[in-house]
C-alpha atoms as a PDB file:
ATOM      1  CA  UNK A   1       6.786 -11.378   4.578  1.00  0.00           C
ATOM      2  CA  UNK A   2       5.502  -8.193   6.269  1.00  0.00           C
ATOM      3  CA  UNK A   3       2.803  -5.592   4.413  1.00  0.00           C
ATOM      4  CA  UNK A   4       1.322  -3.056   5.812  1.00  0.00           C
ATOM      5  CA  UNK A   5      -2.332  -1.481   4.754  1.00  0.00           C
ATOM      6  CA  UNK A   6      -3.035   2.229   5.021  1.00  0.00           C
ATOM      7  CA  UNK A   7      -6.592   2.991   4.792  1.00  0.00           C
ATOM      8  CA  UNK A   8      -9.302   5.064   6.804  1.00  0.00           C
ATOM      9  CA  UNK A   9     -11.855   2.819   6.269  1.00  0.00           C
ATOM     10  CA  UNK A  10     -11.303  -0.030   8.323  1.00  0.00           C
ATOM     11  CA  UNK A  11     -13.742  -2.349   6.159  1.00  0.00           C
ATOM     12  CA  UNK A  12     -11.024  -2.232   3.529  1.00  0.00           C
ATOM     13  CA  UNK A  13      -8.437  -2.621   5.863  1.00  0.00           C
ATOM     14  CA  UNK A  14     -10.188  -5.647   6.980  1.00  0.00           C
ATOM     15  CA  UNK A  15     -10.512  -6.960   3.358  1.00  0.00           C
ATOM     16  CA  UNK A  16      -6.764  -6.608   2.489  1.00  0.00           C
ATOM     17  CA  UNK A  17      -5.682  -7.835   5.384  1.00  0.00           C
ATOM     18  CA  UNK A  18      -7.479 -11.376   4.633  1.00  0.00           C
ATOM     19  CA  UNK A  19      -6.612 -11.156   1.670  1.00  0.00           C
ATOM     20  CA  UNK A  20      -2.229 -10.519   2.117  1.00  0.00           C
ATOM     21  CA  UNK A  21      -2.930 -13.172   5.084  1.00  0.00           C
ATOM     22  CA  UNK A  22      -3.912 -15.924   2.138  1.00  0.00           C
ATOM     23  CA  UNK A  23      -0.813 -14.857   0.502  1.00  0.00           C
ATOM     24  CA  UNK A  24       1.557 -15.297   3.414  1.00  0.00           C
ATOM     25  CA  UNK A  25       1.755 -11.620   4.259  1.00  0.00           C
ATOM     26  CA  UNK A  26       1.734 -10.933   7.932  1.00  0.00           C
ATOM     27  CA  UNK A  27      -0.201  -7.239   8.299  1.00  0.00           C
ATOM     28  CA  UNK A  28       0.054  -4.391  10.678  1.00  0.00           C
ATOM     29  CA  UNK A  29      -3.105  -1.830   9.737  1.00  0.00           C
ATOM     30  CA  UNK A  30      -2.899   2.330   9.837  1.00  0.00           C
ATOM     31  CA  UNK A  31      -6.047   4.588   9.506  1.00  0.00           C
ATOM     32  CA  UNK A  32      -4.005   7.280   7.944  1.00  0.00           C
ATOM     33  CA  UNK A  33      -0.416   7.928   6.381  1.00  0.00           C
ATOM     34  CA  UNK A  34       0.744   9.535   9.800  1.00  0.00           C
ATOM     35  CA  UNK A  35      -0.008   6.411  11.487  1.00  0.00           C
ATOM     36  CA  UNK A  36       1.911   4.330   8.822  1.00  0.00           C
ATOM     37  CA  UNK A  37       4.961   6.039   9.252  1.00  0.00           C
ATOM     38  CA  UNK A  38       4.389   5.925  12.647  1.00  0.00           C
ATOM     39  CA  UNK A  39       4.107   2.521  12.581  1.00  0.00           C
ATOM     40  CA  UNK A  40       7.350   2.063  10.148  1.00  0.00           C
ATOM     41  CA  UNK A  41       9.723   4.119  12.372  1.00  0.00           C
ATOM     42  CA  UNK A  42       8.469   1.953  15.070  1.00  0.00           C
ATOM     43  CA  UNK A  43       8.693  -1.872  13.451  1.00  0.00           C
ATOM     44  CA  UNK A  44      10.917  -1.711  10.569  1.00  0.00           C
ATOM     45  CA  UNK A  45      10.134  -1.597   7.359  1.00  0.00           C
ATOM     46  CA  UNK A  46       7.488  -3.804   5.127  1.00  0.00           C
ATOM     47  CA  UNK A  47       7.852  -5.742   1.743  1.00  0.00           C
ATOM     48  CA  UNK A  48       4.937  -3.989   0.841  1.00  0.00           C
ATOM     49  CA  UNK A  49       2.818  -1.591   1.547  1.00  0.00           C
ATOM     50  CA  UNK A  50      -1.138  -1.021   0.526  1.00  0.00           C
ATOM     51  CA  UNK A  51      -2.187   2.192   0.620  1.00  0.00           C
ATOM     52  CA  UNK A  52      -5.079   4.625  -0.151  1.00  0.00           C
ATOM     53  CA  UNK A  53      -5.037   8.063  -1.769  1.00  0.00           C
ATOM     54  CA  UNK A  54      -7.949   9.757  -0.089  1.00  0.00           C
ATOM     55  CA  UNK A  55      -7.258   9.765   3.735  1.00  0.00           C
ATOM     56  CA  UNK A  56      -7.459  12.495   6.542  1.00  0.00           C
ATOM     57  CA  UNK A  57      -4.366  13.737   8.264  1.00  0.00           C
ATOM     58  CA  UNK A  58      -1.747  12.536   5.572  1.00  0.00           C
ATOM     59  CA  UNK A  59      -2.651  11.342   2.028  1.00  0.00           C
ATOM     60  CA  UNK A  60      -1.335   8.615   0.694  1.00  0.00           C
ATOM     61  CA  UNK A  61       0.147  10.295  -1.885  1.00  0.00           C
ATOM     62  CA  UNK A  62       1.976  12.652   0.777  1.00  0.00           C
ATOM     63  CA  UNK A  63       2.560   9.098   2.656  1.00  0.00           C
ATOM     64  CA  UNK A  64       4.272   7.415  -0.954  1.00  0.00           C
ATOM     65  CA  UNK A  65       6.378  10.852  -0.940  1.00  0.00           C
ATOM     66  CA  UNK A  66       7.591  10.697   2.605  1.00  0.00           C
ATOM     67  CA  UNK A  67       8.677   6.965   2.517  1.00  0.00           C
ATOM     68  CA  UNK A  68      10.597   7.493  -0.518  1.00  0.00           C
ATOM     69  CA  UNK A  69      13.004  10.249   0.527  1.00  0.00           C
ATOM     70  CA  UNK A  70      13.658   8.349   3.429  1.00  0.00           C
ATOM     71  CA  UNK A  71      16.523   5.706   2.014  1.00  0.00           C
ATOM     72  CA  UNK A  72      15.507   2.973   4.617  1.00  0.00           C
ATOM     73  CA  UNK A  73      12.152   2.299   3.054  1.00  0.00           C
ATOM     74  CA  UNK A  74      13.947   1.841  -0.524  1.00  0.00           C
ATOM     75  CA  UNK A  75      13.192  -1.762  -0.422  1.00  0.00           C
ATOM     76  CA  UNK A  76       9.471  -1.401   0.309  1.00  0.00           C
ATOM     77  CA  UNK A  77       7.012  -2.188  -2.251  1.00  0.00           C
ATOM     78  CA  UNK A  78       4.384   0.048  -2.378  1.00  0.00           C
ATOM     79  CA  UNK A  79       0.994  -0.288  -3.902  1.00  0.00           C
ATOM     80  CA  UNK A  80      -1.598   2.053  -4.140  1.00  0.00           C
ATOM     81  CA  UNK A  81      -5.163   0.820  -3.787  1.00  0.00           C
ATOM     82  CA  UNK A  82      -8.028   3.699  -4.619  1.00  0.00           C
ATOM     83  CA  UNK A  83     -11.057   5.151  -6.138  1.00  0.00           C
ATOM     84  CA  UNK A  84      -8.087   7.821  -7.907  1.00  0.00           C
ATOM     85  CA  UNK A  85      -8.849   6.503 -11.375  1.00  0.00           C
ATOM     86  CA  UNK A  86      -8.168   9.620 -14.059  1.00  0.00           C
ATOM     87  CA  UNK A  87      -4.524   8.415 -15.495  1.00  0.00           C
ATOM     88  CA  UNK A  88      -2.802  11.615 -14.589  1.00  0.00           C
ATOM     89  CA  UNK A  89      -3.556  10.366 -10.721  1.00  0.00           C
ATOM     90  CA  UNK A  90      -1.738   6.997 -11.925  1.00  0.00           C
ATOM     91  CA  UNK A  91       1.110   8.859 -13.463  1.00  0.00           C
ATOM     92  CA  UNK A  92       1.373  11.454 -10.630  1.00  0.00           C
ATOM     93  CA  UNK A  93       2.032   8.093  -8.053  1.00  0.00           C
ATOM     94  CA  UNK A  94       4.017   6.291 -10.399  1.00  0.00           C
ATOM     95  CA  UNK A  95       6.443   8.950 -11.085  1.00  0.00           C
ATOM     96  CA  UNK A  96       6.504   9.557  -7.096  1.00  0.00           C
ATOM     97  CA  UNK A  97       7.408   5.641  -6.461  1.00  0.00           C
ATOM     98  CA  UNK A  98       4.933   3.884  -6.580  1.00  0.00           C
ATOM     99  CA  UNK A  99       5.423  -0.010  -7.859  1.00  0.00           C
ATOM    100  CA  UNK A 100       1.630  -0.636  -8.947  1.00  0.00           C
ATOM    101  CA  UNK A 101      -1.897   0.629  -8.524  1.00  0.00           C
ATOM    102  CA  UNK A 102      -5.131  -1.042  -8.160  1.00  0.00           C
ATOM    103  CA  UNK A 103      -8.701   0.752  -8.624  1.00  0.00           C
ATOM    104  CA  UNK A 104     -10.941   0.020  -6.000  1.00  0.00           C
ATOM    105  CA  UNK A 105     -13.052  -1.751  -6.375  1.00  0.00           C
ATOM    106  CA  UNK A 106     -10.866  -4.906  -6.959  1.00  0.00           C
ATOM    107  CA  UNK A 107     -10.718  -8.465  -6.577  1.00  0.00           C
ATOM    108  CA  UNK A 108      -8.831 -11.115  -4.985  1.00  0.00           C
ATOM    109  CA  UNK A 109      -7.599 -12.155  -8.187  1.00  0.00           C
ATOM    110  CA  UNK A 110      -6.575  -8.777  -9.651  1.00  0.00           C
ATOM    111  CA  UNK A 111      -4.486  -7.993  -6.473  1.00  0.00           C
ATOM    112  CA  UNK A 112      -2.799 -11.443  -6.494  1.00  0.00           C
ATOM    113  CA  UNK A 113      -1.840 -10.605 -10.301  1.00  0.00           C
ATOM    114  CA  UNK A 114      -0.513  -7.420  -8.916  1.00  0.00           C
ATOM    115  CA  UNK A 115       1.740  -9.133  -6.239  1.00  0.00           C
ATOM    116  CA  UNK A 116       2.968 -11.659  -8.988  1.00  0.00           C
ATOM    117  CA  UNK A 117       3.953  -8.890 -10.788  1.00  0.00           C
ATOM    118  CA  UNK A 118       5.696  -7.140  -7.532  1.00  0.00           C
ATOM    119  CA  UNK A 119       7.249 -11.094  -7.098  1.00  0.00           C
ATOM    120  CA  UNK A 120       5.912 -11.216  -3.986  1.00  0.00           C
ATOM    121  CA  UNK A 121       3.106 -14.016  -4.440  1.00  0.00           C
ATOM    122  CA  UNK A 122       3.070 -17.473  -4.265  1.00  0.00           C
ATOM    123  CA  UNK A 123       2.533 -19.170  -7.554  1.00  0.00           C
END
């Protein structure tokens, strides 16, 4: 399986990315949501996608909005990972497409739960 992380900080990058590597995942990284789709157009889509609210250039949330008019993404999981915690930010990425959110901070376990859920974790 492919993922890919969207994040300007490349400390969380670096976490997710060891932790969707336990899981299987092979990752391609983007500092922004520009880069992702960048990055998508380029490779193909993922079975997932990580991504942050808060970035420069394009938002995640602008990022979750572009992928999902675009029909070829459809598959793609996408979960967003963020400090966003108020549960109108939770609805407002929901309602755009978004499969699941996690607050940062998070664990291991809580984002292994989340790709259960998603079915795209080993047992």
């Amino acid at each position: 399986m492919r993922a890919i992380v969207v994040d300007d900080s490349r400390a969380t990058r670096s976490i997710l990315k060891r932790a969707l590597a336990r899981e299987g995942f092979e990752v391609v990284e983007a500092g922004n949501g520009r880069e992702a789709i960048d990055a998508l157009e380029a490779t193909g889509a993922v079975d997932l996608a990580l991504v942050d609210w808060n970035m420069p250039v394009m938002t995640g949330y602008e990022f979750l909005n572009e992928v999902r008019a675009r029909r070829a993404f459809d598959p793609m999981a996408i979960m967003m990972v963020t400090t966003e915690s108020e549960a109108s930010q939770v609805k407002r990425a929901l309602d755009a497409g978004a499969n699941e959110y996690v607050m940062k901070p998070f664990t291991d376990e809580v984002l292994h739960e989340k790709l259960m859920l998603l079915g795209l974790a080993r047992a």
